[in-house]
Protein backbone atom coordinates (compact mmCIF):
# COMPACT_ATOMS: atom_id res chain seq x y z
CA UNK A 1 -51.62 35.83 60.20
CA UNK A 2 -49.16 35.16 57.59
CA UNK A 3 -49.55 34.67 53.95
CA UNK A 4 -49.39 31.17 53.28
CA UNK A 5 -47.70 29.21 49.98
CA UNK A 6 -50.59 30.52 47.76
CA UNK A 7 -51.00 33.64 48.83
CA UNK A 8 -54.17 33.77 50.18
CA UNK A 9 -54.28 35.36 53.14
CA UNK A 10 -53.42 38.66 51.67
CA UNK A 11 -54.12 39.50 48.25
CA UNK A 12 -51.97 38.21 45.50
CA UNK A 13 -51.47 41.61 44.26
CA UNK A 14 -50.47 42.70 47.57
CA UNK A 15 -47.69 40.20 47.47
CA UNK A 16 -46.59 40.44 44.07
CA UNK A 17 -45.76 44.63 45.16
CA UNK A 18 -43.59 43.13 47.83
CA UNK A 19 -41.42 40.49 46.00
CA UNK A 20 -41.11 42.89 43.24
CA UNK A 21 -40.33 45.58 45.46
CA UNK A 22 -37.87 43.63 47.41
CA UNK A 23 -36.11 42.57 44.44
CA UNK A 24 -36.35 45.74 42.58
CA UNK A 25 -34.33 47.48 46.13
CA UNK A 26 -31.86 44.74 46.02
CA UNK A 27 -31.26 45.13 41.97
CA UNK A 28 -31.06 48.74 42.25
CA UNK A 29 -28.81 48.90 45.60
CA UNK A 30 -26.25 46.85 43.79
CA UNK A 31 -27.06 43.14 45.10
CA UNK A 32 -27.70 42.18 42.20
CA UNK A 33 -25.14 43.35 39.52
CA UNK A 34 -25.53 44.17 35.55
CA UNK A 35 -24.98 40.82 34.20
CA UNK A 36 -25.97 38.40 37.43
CA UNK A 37 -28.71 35.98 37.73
CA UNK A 38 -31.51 36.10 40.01
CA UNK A 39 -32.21 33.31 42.26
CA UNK A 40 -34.42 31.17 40.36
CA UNK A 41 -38.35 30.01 40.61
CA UNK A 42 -38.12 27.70 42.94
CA UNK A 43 -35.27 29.73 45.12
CA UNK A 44 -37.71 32.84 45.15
CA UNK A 45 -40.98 31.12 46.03
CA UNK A 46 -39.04 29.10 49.14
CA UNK A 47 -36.89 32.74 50.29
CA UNK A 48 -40.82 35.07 49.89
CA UNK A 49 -42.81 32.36 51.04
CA UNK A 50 -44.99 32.60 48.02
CA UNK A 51 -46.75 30.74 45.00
CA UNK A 52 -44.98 30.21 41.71
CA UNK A 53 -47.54 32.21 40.49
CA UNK A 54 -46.75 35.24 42.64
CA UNK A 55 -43.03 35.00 41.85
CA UNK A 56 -43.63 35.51 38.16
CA UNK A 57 -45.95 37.88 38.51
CA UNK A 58 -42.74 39.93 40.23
CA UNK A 59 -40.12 39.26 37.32
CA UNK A 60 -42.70 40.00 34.88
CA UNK A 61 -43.31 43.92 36.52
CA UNK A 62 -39.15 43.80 36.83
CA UNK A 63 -39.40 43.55 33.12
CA UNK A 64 -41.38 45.99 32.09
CA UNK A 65 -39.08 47.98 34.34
CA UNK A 66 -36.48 46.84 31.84
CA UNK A 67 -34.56 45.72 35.31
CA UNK A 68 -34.15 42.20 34.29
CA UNK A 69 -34.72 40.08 30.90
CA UNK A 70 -35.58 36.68 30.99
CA UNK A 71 -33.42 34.09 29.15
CA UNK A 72 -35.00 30.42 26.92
CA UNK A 73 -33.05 27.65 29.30
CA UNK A 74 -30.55 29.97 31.32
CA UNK A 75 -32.93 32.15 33.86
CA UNK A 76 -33.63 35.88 34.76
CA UNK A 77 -30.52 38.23 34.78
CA UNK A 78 -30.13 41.74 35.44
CA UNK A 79 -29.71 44.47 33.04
CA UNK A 80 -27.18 47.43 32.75
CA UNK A 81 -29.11 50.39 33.85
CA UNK A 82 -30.77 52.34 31.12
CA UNK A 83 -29.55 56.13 32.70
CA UNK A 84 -25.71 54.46 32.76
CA UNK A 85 -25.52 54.57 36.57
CA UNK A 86 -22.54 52.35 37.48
CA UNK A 87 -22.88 50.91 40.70
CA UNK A 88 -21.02 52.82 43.21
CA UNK A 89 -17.60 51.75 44.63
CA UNK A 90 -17.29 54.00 47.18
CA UNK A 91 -19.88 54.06 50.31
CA UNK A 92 -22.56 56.17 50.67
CA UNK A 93 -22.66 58.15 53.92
CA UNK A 94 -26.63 58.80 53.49
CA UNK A 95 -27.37 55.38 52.89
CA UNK A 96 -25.21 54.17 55.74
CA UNK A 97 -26.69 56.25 58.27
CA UNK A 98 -29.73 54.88 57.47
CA UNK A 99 -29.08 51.69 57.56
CA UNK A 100 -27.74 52.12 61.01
CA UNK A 101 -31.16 53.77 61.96
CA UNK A 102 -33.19 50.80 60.85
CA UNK A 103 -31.00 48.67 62.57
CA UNK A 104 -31.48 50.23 65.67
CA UNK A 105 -35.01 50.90 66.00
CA UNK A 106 -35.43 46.78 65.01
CA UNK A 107 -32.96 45.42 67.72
CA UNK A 108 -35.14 46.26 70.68
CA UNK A 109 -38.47 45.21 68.99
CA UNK A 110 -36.66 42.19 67.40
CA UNK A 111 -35.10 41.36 70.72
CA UNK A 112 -38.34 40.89 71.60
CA UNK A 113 -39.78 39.13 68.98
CA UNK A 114 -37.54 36.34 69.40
CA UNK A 115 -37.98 36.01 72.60
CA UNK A 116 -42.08 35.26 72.33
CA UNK A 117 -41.25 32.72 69.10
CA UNK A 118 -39.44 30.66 71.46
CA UNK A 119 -42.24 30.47 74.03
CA UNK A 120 -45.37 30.70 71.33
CA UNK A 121 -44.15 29.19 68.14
CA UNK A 122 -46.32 26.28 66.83
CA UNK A 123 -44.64 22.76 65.15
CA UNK A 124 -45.52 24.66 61.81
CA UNK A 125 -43.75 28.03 62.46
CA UNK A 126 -40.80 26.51 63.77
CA UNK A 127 -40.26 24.53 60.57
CA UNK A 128 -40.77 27.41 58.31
CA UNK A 129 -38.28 29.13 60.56
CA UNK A 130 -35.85 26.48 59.64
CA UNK A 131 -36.60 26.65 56.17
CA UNK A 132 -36.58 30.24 55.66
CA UNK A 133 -32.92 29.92 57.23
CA UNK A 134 -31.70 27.30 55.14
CA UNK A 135 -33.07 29.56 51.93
CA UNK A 136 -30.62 31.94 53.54
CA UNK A 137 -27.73 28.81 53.16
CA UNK A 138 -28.95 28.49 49.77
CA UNK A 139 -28.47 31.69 48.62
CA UNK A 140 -24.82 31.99 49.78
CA UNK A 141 -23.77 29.05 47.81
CA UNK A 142 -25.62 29.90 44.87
CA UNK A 143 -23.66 33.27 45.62
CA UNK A 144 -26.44 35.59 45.38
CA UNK A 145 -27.50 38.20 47.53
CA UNK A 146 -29.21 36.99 51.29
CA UNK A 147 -31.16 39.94 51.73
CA UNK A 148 -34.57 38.81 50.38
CA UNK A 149 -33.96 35.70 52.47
CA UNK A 150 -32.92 37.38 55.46
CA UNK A 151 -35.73 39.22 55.37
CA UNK A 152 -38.05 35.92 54.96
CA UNK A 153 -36.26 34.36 58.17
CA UNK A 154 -37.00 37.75 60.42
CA UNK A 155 -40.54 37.79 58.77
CA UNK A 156 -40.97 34.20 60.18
CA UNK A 157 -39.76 34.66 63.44
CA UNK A 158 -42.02 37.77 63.67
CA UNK A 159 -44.92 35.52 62.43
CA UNK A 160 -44.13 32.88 65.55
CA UNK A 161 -44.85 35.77 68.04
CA UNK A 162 -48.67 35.61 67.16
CA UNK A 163 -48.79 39.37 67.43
CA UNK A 164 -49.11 40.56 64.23
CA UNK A 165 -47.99 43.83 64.72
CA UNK A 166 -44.01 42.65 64.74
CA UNK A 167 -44.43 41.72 61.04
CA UNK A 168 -46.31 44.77 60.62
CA UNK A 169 -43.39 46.88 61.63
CA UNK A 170 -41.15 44.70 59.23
CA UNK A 171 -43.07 44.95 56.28
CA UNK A 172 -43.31 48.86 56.57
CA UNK A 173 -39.77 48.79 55.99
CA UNK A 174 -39.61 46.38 53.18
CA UNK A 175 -36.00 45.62 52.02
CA UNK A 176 -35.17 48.11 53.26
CA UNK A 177 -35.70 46.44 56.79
CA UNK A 178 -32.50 44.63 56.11
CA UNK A 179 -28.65 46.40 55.28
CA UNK A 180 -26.67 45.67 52.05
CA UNK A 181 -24.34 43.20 52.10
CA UNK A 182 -22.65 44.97 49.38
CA UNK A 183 -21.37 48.42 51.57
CA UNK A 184 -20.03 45.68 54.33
CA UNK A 185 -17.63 43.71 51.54
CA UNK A 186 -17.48 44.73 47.88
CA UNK A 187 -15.37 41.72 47.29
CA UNK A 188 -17.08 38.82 46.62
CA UNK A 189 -14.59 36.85 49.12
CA UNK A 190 -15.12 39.20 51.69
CA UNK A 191 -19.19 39.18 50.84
CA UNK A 192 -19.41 35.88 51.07
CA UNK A 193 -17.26 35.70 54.46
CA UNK A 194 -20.05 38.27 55.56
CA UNK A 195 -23.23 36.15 54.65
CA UNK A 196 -21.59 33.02 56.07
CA UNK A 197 -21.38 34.96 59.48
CA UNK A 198 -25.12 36.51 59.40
CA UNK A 199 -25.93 33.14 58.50
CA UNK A 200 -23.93 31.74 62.03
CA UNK A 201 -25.82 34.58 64.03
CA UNK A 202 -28.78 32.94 62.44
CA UNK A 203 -28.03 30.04 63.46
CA UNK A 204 -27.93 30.94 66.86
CA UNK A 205 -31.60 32.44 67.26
CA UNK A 206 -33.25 29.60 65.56
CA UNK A 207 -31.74 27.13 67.36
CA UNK A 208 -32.75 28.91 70.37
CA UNK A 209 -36.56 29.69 69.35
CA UNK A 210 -36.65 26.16 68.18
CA UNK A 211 -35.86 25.43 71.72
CA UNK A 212 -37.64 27.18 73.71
CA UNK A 213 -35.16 28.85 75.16
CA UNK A 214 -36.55 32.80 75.47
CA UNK A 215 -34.31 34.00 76.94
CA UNK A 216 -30.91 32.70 74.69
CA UNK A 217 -33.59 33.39 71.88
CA UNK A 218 -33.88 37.35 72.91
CA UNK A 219 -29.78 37.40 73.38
CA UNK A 220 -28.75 35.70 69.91
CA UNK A 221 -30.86 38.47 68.24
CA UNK A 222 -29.21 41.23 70.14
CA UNK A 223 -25.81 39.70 69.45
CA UNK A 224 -27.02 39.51 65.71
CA UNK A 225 -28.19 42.85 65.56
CA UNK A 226 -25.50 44.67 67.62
CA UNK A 227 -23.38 43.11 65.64
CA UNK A 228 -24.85 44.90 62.35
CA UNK A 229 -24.60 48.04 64.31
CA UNK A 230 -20.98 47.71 64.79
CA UNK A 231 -20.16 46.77 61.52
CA UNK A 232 -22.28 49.59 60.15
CA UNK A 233 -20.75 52.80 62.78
CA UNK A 234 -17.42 51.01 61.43
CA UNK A 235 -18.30 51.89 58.01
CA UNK A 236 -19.30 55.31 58.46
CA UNK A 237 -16.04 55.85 60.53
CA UNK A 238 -14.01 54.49 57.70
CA UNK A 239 -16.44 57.04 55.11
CA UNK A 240 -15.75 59.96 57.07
CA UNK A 241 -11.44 59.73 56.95
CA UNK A 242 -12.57 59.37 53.49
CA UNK A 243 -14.09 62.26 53.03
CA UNK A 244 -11.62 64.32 55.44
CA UNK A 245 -8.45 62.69 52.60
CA UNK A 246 -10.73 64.54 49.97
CA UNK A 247 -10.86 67.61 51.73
CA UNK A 248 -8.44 70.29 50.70
């Protein structure tokens, strides 16, 4: 079962370890810049699915990580890191590769998932479906980083199978469940261009689970998740005449 509003259904430690550790990923990926605000309160509890309580309980260990510093009337922004590490500009072939791995041991499972949401969600999963995907809305027009929500929707959809062990398999991977948005677009045009389309492929599994519809349900997730794939072989292929340039 999933954790409900308050938390109860797993330990409110337990969930505190996963906002912070979600957010912590995204801060120290590059998601969230030096100098950017996090989504606030209210965003964070809708995009985890979690109490107020449980939220501040996750800025408060980001602060004692020095990651963030809360401000009196403005909110919670990220700080420059303490070792001087710039964020990187150019992509990381590692990180990439991995990303691509993820991404391809989900799509069959995921395929999958949706699939048994459409047929076996309940009145209340399907509406926190639709509100985990309009967090995702949210957080592109607030222009913050989707990846905590993204990873709420997919949770949520994994939650309407009634097999627990699809969120399982999610939650083992924590943010890391879900790429960057960052390596795909480092301008903030382009980034935002690149939400708004996860957000369409979105769009198209949820209406789908919502419904009923298995089998569109299981092919808008592999077009979503293909998709990723593409992008991300793209990206190493561009990496890779990079590094041949550098070569002597």
């Amino acid at each position: 079962m999933a954790p409900n509003a308050g938390g109860t259904t797993r330990g409110s430690r337990t969930l505190t370890a996963q906002v912070s550790d979600a957010l912590r990923q995204a801060i120290l990926s590059g998601d969230y810049a030096p100098g950017d605000k996090l989504p606030s309160e209210a965003q964070l509890t809708e995009m985890h699915g979690v109490s107020r309580t449980v939220v501040r309980e996750a800025v408060a260990a980001l602060r004692s990580d020095h990651l963030v510093e809360a401000r009196k009337g403005a909110g919670v922004f990220v700080l420059a890191r303490r070792d001087n590490a710039s964020t990187p500009t150019m992509l990381d072939k590692i990180r990439l590769a991995s990303d691509l791995e993820i991404l391809e041991i989900r799509t069959p499972i995921e395929v999958e998932a949706a699939g048994l949401a459409a047929v076996r969600r309940s009145p209340s999963q399907e509406e926190v479906i639709w509100d985990r995907h309009a967090a995702v809305m949210a957080c592109i027009e607030a222009g913050a980083s989707i990846r905590a929500a993204d990873l709420a929707l997919h949770l949520a959809i994994a939650d309407a199978t009634h097999n627990p062990l699809f969120r399982e398999f999610l939650e083992q991977r924590g943010a890391a469940a879900i790429p960057q948005s960052k390596p795909v677009a480092e301008d903030q045009r382009e980034a935002d261009a690149y939400r708004r389309l996860i957000y369409q492929e979105h769009e198209a599994i949820v209406l789908a689970i919502s419904n009923g519809d298995k089998d569109a349900a299981r092919q808008a997730m592999l077009n979503h998740l293909e998709g990723s794939q593409i992008r991300y072989r793209e990206l190493l292929r561009i990496e890779r005449m990079r590094q041949s340039q550098r070569s002597p």
